[in-house]
Protein backbone atom coordinates (compact mmCIF):
# COMPACT_ATOMS: atom_id res chain seq x y z
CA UNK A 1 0.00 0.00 0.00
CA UNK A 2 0.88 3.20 -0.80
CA UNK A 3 2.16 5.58 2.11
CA UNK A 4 2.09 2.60 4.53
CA UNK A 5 5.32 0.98 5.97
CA UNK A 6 5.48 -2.96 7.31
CA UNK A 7 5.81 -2.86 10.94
CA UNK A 8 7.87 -6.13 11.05
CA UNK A 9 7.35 -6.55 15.05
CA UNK A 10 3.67 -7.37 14.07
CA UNK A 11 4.64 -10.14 11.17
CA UNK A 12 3.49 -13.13 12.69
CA UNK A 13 1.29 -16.06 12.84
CA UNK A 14 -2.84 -15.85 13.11
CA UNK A 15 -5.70 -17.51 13.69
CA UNK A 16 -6.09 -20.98 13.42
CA UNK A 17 -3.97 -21.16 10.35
CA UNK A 18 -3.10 -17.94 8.99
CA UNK A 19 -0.51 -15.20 9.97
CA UNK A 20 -1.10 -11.67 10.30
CA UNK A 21 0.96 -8.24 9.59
CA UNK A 22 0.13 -4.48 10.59
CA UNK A 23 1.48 -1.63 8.21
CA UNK A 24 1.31 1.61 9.33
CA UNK A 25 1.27 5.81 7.24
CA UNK A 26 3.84 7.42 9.65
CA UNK A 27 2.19 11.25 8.00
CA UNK A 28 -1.34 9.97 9.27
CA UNK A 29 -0.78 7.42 12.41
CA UNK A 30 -3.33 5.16 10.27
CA UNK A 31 -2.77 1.46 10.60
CA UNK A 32 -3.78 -1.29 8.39
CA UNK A 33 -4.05 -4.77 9.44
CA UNK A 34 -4.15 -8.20 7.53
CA UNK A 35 -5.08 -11.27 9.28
CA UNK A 36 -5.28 -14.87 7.26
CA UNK A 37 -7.28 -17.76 7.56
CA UNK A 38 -8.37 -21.01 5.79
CA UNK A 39 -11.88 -20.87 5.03
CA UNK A 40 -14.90 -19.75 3.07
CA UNK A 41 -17.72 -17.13 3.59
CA UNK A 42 -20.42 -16.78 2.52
CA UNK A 43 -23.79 -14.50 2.65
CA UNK A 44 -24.84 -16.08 5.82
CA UNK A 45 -21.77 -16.35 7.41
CA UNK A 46 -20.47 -12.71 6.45
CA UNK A 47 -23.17 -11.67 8.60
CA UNK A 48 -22.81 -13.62 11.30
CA UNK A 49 -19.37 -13.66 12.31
CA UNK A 50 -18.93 -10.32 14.48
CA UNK A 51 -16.51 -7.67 14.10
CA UNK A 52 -13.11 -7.20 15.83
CA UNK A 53 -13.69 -3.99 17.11
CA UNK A 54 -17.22 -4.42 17.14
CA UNK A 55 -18.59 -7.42 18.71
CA UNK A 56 -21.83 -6.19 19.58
CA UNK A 57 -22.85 -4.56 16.20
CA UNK A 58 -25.26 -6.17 14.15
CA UNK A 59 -23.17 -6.43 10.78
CA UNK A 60 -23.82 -5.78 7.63
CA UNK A 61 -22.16 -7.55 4.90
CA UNK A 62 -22.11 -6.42 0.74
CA UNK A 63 -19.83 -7.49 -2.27
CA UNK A 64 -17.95 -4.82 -3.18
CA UNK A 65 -15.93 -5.41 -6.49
CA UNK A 66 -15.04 -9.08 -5.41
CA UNK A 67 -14.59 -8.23 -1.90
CA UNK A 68 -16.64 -8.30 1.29
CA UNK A 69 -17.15 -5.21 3.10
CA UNK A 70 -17.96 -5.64 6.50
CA UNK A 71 -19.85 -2.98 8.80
CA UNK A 72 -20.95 -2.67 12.37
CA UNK A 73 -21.10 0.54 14.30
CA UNK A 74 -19.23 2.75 12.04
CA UNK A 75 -16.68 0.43 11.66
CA UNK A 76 -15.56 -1.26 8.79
CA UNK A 77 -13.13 -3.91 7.43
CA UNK A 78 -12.47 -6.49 4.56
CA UNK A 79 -12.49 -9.83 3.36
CA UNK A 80 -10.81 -11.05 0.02
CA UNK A 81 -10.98 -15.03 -0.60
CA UNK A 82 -7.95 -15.74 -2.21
CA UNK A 83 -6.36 -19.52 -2.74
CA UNK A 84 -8.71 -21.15 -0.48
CA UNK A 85 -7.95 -18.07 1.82
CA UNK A 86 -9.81 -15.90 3.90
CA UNK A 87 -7.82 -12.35 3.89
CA UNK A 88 -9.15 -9.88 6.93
CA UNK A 89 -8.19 -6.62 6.03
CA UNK A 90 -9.12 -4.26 9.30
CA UNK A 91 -8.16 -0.54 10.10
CA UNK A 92 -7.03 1.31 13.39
CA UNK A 93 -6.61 4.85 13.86
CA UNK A 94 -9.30 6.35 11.69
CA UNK A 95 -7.79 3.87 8.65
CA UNK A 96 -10.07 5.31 5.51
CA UNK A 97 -12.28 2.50 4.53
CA UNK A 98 -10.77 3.74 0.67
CA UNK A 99 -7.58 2.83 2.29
CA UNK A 100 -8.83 -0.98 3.54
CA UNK A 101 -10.59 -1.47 0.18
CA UNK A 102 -7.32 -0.35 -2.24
CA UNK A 103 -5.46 -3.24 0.09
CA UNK A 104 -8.37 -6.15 -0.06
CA UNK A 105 -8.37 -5.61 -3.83
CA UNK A 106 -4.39 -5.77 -3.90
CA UNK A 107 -3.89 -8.41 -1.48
CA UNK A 108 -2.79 -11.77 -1.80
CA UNK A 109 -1.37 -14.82 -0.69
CA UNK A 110 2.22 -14.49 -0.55
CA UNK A 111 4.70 -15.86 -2.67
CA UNK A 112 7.93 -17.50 -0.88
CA UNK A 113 9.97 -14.58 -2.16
CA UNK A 114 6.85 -12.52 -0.52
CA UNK A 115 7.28 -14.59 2.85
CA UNK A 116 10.91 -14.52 2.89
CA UNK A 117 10.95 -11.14 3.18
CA UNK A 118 8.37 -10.34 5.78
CA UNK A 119 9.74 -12.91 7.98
CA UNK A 120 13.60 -11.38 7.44
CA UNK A 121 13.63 -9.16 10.01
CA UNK A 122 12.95 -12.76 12.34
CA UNK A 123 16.11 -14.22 14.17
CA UNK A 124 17.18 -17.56 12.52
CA UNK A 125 18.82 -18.80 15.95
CA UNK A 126 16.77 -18.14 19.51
CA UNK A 127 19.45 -16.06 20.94
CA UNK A 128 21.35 -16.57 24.57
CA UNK A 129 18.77 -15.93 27.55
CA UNK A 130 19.50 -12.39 29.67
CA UNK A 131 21.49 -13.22 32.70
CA UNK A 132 19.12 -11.13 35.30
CA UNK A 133 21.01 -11.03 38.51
CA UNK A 134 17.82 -10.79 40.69
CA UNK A 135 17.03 -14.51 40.88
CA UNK A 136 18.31 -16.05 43.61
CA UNK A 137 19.78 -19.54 42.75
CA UNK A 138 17.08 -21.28 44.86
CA UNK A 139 12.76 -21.04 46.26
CA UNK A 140 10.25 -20.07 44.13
CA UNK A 141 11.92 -17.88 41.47
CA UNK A 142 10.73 -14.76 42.88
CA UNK A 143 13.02 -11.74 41.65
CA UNK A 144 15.27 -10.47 45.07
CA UNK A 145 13.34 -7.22 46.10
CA UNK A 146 15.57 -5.69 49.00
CA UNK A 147 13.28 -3.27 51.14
CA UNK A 148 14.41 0.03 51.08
CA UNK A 149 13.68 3.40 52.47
CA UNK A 150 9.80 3.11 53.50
CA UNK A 151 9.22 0.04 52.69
């Protein structure tokens, strides 16, 4: 998208089956959010399944030039059905719904080239634990607290 940068801190996995990124327009503070799934949807279940940031809302569902547009108290979002995948594309900080509907039309399911480089910002190797200092070498764990002035 367009004026939004891949937060790569947010690159991860999603949902039963799917993985999820958050881009964000450093000029506006909007963020844009795409969560995967395997799946289908349909009418029925469009309407049914409640929104993120709306659970209460009764939602409204409509195809919108091959994707679903999903609405519940002023609050919209996404779904392209790509692959055999569900694509949830959602918006935070007053995200245009133009915005979330430019990136359901565009999106995808990733190429390995594609995953490769979301993921390359990911340490191959866990790295060495932090030596803390405040454990004490037996009990429960607890961190060493030493009382201090007042307390």
């Amino acid at each position: 998208m367009d004026g939004y940068d891949l937060a790569s801190q947010s690159v991860g996995p999603g949902a039963a089956d799917g993985m999820s990124a958050t881009w964000f327009n450093s000029s506006t503070g909007a963020m844009l959010t795409i969560l995967s799934d395997s799946g289908e949807l349909t009418e029925a279940s469009c309407a049914a399944t409640p929104l993120w940031d709306a659970p209460g809302g009764a939602v409204t569902c409509a195809n919108e030039d091959g994707v679903w547009h999903r609405s519940a108290g002023g609050i919209h979002e996404y779904v392209a059905v790509r692959d055999g995948a569900l694509i949830w594309v959602s918006g935070m900080n007053d995200a245009s719904p133009a915005d979330l509907l430019t990136a359901a039309k565009k999106v995808h399911v990733p190429s390995d080239a594609e995953l490769e480089l979301l993921f390359s910002d990911v340490p191959k190797t866990p790295g060495e634990p932090v030596e803390r200092g405040d454990l004490p070498e037996d009990g429960d764990g607890a961190p060493i607290d030493p009382t201090g002035p007042g307390g």
